[in-house]
Protein backbone atom coordinates (compact mmCIF):
# COMPACT_ATOMS: atom_id res chain seq x y z
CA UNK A 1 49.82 184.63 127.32
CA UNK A 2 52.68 185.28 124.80
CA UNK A 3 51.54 185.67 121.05
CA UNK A 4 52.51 183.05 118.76
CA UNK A 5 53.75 185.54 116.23
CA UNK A 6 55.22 186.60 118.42
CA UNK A 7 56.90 184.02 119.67
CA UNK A 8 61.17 183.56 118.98
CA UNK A 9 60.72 179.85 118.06
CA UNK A 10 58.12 179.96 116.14
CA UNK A 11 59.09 182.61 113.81
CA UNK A 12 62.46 181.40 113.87
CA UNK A 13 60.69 178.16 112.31
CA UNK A 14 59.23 180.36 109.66
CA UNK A 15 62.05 181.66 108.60
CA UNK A 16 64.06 178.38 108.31
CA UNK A 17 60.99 177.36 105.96
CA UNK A 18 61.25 180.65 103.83
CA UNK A 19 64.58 180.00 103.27
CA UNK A 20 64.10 176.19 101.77
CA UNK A 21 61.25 177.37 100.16
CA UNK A 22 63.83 179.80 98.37
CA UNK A 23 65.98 176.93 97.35
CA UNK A 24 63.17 176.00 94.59
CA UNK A 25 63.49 179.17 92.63
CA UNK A 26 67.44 179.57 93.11
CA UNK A 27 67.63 176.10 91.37
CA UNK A 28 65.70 177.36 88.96
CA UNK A 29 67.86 180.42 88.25
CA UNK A 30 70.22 177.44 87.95
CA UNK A 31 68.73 175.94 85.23
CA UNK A 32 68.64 179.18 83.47
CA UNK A 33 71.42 179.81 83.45
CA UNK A 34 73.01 176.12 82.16
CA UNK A 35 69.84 176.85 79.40
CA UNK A 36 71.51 180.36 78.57
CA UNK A 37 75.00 179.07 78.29
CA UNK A 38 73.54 176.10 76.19
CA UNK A 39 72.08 178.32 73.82
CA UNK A 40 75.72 180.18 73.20
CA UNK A 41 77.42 177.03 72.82
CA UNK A 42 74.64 176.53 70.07
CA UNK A 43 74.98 179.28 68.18
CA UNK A 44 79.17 178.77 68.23
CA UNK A 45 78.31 175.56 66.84
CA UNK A 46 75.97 176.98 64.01
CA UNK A 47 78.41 179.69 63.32
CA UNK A 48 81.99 176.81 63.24
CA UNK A 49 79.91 174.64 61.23
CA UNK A 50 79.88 176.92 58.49
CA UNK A 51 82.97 178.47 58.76
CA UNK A 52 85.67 175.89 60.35
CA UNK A 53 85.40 174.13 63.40
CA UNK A 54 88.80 174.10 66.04
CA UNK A 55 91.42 173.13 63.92
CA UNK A 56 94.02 170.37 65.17
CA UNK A 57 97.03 169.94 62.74
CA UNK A 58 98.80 166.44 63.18
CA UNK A 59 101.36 165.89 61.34
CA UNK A 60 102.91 165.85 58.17
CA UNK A 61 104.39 161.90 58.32
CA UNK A 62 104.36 159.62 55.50
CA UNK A 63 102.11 156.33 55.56
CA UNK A 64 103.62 153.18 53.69
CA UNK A 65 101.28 150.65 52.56
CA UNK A 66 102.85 146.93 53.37
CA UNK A 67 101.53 143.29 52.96
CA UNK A 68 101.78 141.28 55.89
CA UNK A 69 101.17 137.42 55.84
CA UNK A 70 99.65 135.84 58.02
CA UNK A 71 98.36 132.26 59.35
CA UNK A 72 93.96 131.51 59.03
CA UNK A 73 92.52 128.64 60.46
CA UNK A 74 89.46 127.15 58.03
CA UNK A 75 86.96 125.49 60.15
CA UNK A 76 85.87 124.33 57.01
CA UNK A 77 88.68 121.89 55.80
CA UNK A 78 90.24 121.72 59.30
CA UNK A 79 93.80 123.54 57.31
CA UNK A 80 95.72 126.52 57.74
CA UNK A 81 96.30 128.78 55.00
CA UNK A 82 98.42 131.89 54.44
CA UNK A 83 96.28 134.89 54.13
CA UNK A 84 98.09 138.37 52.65
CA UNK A 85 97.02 142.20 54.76
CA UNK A 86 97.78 145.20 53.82
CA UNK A 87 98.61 147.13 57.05
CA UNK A 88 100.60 150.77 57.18
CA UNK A 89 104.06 151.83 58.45
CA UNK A 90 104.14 155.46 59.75
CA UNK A 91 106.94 157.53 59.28
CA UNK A 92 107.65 160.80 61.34
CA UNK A 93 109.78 163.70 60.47
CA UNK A 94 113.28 164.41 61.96
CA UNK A 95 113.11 167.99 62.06
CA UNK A 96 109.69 170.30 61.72
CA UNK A 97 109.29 174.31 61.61
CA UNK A 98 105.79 175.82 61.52
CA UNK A 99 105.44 179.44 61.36
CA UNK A 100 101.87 180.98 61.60
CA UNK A 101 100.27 184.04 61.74
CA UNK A 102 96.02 184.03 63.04
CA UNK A 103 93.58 186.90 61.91
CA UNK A 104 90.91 186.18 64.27
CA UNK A 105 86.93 187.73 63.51
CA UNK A 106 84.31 188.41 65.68
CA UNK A 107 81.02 187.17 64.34
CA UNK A 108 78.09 187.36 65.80
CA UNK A 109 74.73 185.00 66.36
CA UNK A 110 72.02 186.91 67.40
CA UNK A 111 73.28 188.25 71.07
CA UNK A 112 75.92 186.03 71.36
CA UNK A 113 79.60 186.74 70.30
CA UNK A 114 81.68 183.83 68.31
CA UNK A 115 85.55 183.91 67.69
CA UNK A 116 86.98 182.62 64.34
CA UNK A 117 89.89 182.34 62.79
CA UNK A 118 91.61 182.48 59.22
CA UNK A 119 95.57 181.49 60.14
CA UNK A 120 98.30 181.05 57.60
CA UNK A 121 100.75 178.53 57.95
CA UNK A 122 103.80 177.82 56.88
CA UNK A 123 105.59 174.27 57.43
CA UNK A 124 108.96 172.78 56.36
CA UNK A 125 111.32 170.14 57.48
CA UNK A 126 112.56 166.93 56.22
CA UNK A 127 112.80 162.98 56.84
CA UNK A 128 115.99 160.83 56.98
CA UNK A 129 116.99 158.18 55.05
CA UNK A 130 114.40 155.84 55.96
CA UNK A 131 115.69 152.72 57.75
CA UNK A 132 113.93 149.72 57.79
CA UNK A 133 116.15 147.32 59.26
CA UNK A 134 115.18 147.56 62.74
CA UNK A 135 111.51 146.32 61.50
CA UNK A 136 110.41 142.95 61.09
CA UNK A 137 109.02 143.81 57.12
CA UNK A 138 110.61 141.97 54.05
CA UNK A 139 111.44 145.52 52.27
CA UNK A 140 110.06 143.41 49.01
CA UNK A 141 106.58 143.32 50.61
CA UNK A 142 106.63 147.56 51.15
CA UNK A 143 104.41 149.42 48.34
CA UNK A 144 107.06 152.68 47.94
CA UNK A 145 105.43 153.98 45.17
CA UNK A 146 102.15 154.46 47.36
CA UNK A 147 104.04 155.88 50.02
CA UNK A 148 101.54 159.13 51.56
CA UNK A 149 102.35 162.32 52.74
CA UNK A 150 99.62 162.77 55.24
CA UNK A 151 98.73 165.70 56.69
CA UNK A 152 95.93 165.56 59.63
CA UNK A 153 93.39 168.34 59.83
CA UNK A 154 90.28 168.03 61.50
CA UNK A 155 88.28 169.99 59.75
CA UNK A 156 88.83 170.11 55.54
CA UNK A 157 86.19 172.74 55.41
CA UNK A 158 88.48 175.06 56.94
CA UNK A 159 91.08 174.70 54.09
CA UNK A 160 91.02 178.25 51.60
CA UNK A 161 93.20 177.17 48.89
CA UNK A 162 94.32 174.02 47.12
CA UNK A 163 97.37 173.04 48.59
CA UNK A 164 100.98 171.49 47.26
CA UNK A 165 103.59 170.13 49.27
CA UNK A 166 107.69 170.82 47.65
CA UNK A 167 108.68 167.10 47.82
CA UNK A 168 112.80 167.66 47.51
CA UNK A 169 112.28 169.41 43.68
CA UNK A 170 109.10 168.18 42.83
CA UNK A 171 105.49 169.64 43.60
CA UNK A 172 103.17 166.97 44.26
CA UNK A 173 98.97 168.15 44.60
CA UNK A 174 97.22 167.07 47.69
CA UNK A 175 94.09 164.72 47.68
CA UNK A 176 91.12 164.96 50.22
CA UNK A 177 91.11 162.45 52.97
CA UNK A 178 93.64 159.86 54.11
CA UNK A 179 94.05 155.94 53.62
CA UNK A 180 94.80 154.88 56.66
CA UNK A 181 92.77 156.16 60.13
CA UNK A 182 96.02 154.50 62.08
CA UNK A 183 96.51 158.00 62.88
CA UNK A 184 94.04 160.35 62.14
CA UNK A 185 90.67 160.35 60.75
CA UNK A 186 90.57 163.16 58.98
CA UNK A 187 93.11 164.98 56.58
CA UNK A 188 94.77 165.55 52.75
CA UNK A 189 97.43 163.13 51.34
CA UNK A 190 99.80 163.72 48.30
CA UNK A 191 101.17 160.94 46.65
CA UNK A 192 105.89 161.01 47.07
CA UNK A 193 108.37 159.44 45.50
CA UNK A 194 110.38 157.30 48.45
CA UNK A 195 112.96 154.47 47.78
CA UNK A 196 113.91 151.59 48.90
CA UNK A 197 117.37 152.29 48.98
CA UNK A 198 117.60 155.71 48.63
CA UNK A 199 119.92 157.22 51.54
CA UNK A 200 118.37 160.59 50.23
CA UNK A 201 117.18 162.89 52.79
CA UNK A 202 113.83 164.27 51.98
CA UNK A 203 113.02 167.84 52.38
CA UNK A 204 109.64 168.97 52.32
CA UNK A 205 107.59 172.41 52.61
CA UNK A 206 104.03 174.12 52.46
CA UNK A 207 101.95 176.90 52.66
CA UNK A 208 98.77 176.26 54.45
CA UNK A 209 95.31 178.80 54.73
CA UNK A 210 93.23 177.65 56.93
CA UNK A 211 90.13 178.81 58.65
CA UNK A 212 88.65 177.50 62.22
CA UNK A 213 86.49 178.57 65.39
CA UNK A 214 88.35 179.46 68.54
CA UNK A 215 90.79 177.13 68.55
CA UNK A 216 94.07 176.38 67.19
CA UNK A 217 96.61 173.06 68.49
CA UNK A 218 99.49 171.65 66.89
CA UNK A 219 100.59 167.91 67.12
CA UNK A 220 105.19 167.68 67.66
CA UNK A 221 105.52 164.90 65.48
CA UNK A 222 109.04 165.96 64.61
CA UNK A 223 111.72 164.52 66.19
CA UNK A 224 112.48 168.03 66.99
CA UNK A 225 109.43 170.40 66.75
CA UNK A 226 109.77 174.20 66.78
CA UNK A 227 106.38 176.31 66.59
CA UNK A 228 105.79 179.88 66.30
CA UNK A 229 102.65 181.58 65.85
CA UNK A 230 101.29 185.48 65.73
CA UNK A 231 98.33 187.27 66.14
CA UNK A 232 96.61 190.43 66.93
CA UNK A 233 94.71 188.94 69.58
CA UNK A 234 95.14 190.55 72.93
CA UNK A 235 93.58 187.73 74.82
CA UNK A 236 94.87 184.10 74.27
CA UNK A 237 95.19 180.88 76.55
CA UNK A 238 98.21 178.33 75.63
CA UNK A 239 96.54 175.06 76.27
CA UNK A 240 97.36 171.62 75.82
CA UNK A 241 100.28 169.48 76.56
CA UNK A 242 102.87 172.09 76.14
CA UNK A 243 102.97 175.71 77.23
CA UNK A 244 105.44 177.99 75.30
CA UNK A 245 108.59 178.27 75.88
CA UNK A 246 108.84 181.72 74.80
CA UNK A 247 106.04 184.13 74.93
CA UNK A 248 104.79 187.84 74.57
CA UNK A 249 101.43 189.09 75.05
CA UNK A 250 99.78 192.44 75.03
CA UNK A 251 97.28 194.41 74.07
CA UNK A 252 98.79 194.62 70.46
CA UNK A 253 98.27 190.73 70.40
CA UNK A 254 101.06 188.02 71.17
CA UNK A 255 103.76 185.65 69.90
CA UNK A 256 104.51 182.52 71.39
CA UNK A 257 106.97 179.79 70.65
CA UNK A 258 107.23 176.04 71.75
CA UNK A 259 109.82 173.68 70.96
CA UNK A 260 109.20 170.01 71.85
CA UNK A 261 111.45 166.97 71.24
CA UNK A 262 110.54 163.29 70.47
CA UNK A 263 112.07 162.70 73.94
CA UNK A 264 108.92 165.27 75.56
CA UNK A 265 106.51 162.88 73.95
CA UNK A 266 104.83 159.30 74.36
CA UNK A 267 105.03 158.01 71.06
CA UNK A 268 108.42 156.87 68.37
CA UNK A 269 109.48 158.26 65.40
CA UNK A 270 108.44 154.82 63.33
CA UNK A 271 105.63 152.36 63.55
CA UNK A 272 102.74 149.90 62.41
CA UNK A 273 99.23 150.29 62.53
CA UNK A 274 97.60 152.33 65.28
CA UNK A 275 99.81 151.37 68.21
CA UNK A 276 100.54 154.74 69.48
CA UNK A 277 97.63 157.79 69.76
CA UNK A 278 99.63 161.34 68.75
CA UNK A 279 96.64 163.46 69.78
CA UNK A 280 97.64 163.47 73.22
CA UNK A 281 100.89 165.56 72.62
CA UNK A 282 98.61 168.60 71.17
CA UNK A 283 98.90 171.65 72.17
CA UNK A 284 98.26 175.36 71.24
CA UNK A 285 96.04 178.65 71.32
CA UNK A 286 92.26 179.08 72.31
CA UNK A 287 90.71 182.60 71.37
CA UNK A 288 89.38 183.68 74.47
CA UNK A 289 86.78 186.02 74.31
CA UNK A 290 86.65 188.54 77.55
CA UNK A 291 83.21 187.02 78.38
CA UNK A 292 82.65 184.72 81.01
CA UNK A 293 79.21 185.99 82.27
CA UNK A 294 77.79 182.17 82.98
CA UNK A 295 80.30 181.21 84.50
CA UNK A 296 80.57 184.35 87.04
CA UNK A 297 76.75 183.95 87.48
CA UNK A 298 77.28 180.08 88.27
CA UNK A 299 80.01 181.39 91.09
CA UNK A 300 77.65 184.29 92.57
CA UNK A 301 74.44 181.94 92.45
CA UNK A 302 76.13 179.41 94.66
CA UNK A 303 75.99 181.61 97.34
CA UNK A 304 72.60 183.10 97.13
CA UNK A 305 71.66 180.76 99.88
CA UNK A 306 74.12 181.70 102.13
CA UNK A 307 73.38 185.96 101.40
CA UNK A 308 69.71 185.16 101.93
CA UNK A 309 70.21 183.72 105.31
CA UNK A 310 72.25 186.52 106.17
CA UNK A 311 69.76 188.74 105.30
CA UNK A 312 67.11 187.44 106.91
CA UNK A 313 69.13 186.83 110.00
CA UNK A 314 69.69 190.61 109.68
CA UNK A 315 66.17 191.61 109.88
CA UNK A 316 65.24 188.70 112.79
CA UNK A 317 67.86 190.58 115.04
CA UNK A 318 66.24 193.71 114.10
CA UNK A 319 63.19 192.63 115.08
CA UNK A 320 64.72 191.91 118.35
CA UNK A 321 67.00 194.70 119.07
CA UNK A 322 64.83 197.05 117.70
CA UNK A 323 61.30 195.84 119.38
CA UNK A 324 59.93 195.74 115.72
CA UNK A 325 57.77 193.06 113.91
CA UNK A 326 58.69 191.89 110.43
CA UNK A 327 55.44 189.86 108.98
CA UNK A 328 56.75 186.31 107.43
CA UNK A 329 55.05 187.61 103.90
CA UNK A 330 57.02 190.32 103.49
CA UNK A 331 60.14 188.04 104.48
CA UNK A 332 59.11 186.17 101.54
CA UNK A 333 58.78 189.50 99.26
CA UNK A 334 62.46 190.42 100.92
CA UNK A 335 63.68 186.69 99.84
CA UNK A 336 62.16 186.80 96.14
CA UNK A 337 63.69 190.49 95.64
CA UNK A 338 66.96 188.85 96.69
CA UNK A 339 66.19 186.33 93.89
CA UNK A 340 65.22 188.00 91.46
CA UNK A 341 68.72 189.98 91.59
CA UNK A 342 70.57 186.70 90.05
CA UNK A 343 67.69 186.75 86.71
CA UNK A 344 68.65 190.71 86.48
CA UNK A 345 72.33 189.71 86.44
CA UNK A 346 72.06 187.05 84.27
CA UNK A 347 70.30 189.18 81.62
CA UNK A 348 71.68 192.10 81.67
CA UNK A 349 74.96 190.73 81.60
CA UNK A 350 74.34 188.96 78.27
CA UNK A 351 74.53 192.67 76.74
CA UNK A 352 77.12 194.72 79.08
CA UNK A 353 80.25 193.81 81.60
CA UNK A 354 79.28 191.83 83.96
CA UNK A 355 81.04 193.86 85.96
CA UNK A 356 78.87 197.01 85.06
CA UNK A 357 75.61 194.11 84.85
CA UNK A 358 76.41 193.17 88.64
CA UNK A 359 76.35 197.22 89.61
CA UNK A 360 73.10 197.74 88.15
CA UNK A 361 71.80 194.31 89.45
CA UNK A 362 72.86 195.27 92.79
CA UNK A 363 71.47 199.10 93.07
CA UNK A 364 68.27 197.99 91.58
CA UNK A 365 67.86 195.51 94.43
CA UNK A 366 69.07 197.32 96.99
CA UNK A 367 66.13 200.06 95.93
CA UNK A 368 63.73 198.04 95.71
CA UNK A 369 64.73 196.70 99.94
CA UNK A 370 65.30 199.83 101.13
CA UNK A 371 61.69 201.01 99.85
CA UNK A 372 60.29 198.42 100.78
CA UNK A 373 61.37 198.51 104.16
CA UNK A 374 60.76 202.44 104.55
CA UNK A 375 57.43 201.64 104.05
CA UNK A 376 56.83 198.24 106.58
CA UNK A 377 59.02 199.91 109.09
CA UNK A 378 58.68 203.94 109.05
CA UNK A 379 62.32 204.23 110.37
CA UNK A 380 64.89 205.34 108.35
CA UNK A 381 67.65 204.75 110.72
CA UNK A 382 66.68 201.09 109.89
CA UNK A 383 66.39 201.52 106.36
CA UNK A 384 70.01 202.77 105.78
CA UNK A 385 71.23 199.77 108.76
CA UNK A 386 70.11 197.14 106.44
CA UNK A 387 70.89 198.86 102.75
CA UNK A 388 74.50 198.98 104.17
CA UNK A 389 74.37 195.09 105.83
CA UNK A 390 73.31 194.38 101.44
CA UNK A 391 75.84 196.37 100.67
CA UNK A 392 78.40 194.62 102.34
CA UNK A 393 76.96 191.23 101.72
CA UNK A 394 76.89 192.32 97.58
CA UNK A 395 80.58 193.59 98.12
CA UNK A 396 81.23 190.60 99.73
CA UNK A 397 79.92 188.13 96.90
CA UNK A 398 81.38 190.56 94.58
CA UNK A 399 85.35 190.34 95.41
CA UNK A 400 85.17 186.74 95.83
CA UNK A 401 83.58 186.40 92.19
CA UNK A 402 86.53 188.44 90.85
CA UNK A 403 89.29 186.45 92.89
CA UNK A 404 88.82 182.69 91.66
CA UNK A 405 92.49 181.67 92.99
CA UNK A 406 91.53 183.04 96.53
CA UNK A 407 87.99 182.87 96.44
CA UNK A 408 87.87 179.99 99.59
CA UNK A 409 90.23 181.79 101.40
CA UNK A 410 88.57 185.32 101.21
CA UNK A 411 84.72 183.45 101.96
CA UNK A 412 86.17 181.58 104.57
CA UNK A 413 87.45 184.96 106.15
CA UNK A 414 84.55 186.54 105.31
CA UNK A 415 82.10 184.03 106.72
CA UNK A 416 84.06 183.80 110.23
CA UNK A 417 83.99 187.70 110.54
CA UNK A 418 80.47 187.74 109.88
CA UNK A 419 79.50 184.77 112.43
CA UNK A 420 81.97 187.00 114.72
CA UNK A 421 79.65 190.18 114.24
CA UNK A 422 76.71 188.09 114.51
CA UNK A 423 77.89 186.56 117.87
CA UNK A 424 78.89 189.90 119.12
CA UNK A 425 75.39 191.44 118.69
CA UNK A 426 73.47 189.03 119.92
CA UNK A 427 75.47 188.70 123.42
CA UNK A 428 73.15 190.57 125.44
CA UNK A 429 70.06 189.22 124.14
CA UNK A 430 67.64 187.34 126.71
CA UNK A 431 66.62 184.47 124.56
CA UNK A 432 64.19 182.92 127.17
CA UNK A 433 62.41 185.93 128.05
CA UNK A 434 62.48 187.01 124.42
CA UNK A 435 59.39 188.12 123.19
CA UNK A 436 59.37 189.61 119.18
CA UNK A 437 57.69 192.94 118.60
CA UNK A 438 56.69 193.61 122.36
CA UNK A 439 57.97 196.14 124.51
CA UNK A 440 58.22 195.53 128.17
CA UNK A 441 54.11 196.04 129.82
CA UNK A 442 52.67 197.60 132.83
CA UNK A 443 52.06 195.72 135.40
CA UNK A 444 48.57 195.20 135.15
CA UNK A 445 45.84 197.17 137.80
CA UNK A 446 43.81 195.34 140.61
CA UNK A 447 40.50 196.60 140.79
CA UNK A 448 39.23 198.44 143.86
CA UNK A 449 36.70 196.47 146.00
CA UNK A 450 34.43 197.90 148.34
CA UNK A 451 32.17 201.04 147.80
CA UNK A 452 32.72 204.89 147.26
């Protein structure tokens, strides 16, 4: 009668089980690490809200109060009655020029690392003669003398020094916030001198300090926009709506320069109210930091699954090539080893390379195997068999981590030459007469009858 442990099916049952029962503490490692990256995004927050958060700059364009009149039905007296408004008309540049230079800092919060910013900015261009014809406003009802240079910025804390704007020849003061919310909710205003009939183009410029956290987008709201900004940074991303048109980057830092025209955007030089959303059009720089631990950890976790099957199907075919018995507990010690691999990474990559974090990860893991199996097994043929299957299985894990663009292709390769191995190893096996751990018996002895 054939053992049950020692049985094909039945352990091949157990080790089906094992490897579910893995799934609970590889979610788990999941968790972690969404908890971990959670806890960085917190302490970016704590350090931005103190310093400057990412900094959007939308405009300058000047905001016209206007009365509009309108018709109110009173329920009351069953009459209509004219009712005065006051609504905005929003005027954008014809031609705006921002230079900028970014001194990015490194601060830190506890472990974690935290990119800000303090950028100086310079900005100049002009309006036309503003014509009103083509709007359906009596020019009588248009407040000119509270005409607004706005300029949106989404976070005032950021702002270093009082600022002035260079109207034509006058200097005008900015005041905090904005009147109108048409088109952004946050920013400074200074009071200009527009007329009515004035066929006076208006020139304007300013110098602008401002500090932020990571990142820094501009909005094109002039009918032609040219941007250029500078820094020492070596490692920046050009997000947004618009990449540069120019751009060098190296490890000295970079320079990049877009230029955008009205026709590039969704939205007209002149209009009322909120009717058009200029956010959209943003682009501009994010700081990267060199980091991306959680999100390499995320990639290598997914397939912790798939490496523990491998491994385990490893040390079944052992078991039957081999004639050797592997006890489903210390497949379980194998599987938790193989876990535990992901916490090591995880933490020890929140203080080194991850590169250098998965090398240490992976040795420690693969010593901790290999020991254990010199000691269940007392082979070390075996022992260095299945420290190079981890090997290659880590390797494995390891190039497709570092090659996101080709990171299907490469599994899928990867995956079909190891089911090819698999399938080419297991050709000769006998799986109905398969027995686990046995070697083949002698045929048992029929006892002598009769007498001496």
């Amino acid at each position: 009668m054939i053992k049950l442990k020692n049985n094909v099916y039945f352990k091949i049952t157990i080790i089906l089980v094992i490897v579910l029962l893995l799934l609970i503490p590889i979610s788990m490692i999941r968790e972690l690490i969404s908890e971990r990256e959670a806890t960085q995004q917190a302490a970016i927050y704590e350090v931005s809200s103190k310093w400057g958060e990412a900094q959007t700059l939308s405009g300058p364009f000047l905001s016209i109060p206007y009365y509009k009149y309108i018709k109110e039905f009173s329920k009351k007296d069953s009459t209509e009655k004219i009712v005065k408004i006051k609504e905005y008309l929003h005027i954008l540049p014809n031609q705006l020029t921002v230079k900028g230079e970014i001194n990015p800092e490194e601060r830190n919060r506890g472990i974690y690392e935290i990119v800000v910013y303090n950028s100086k900015l310079t900005l100049e261009g002009e309006f036309l003669a503003l014509a009103l014809e083509d709007l359906d406003i009596n020019p009588k009802d248009i407040l000119f003398d509270k005409a607004e240079f706005v300029l949106g910025i989404d976070d005032l804390r950021g702002i270093e020094e009082q600022v002035e704007v260079r109207w034509n020849e006058q200097r005008v003061l900015f005041n905090p916030g904005v009147s109108s919310t048409d088109v952004v909710s946050s920013g400074i205003n200074a009071l200009v001198q527009v007329g009515e009939k004035d066929s006076t183009q208006y020139r304007f410029s300013l110098s602008l300090n401002l500090k932020g956290s990571q990142l820094l987008y501009f909005t094109p709201v002039g009918k032609i926009t040219d941007v250029t900004v500078s820094s020492k940074w070596a490692n920046p991303s050009f997000n947004g709506s618009f990449l540069p048109d120019t751009r060098q980057v190296s490890e000295a830092g970079f320079e990049a320069n877009w230029n955008v025209l009205h026709l590039n955007r969704n939205y007209p030089q002149i209009w009322t109210n909120n009717q058009y959303n200029i956010s959209s059009s943003s682009f501009g720089i994010d700081l990267l930091l060199p980091v991306d631990n959680y999100q390499k950890s995320y990639r290598s976790i997914k397939y912790a699954i798939l490496f523990i099957a491998f491994t385990f199907l490893s040390f079944f075919f052992i078991e039957a090539l081999h004639k050797v018995f592997i006890h489903p507990i210390q497949y379980i010690l194998v599987g938790f080893a193989l876990v535990v691999f992901y916490t090591l990474l995880l933490s020890i990559s929140e203080h080194l390379h991850y590169n250098l974090a998965f090398g240490i990860s992976m040795i420690a893991t693969l010593l901790l195997v290999a020991g254990y199996i010199r000691a269940i097994l007392k082979s070390m043929q075996l022992v260095l068999l299945i420290s190079g299957i981890l090997t290659t299985l880590y390797s494995f894990i390891f190039v497709i981590i570092q090659l996101q663009d080709y990171a299907l292709l490469i599994g899928s390769i990867g995956i079909f030459i190891i089911l090819g191995l698999v399938m080419y190893f297991s050709r000769k096996i006998d799986w109905y007469k398969l027995n686990l751990g046995e070697t083949t018996a002698e045929p048992p002895t029929t006892p002598k009858s009769g007498t001496d």
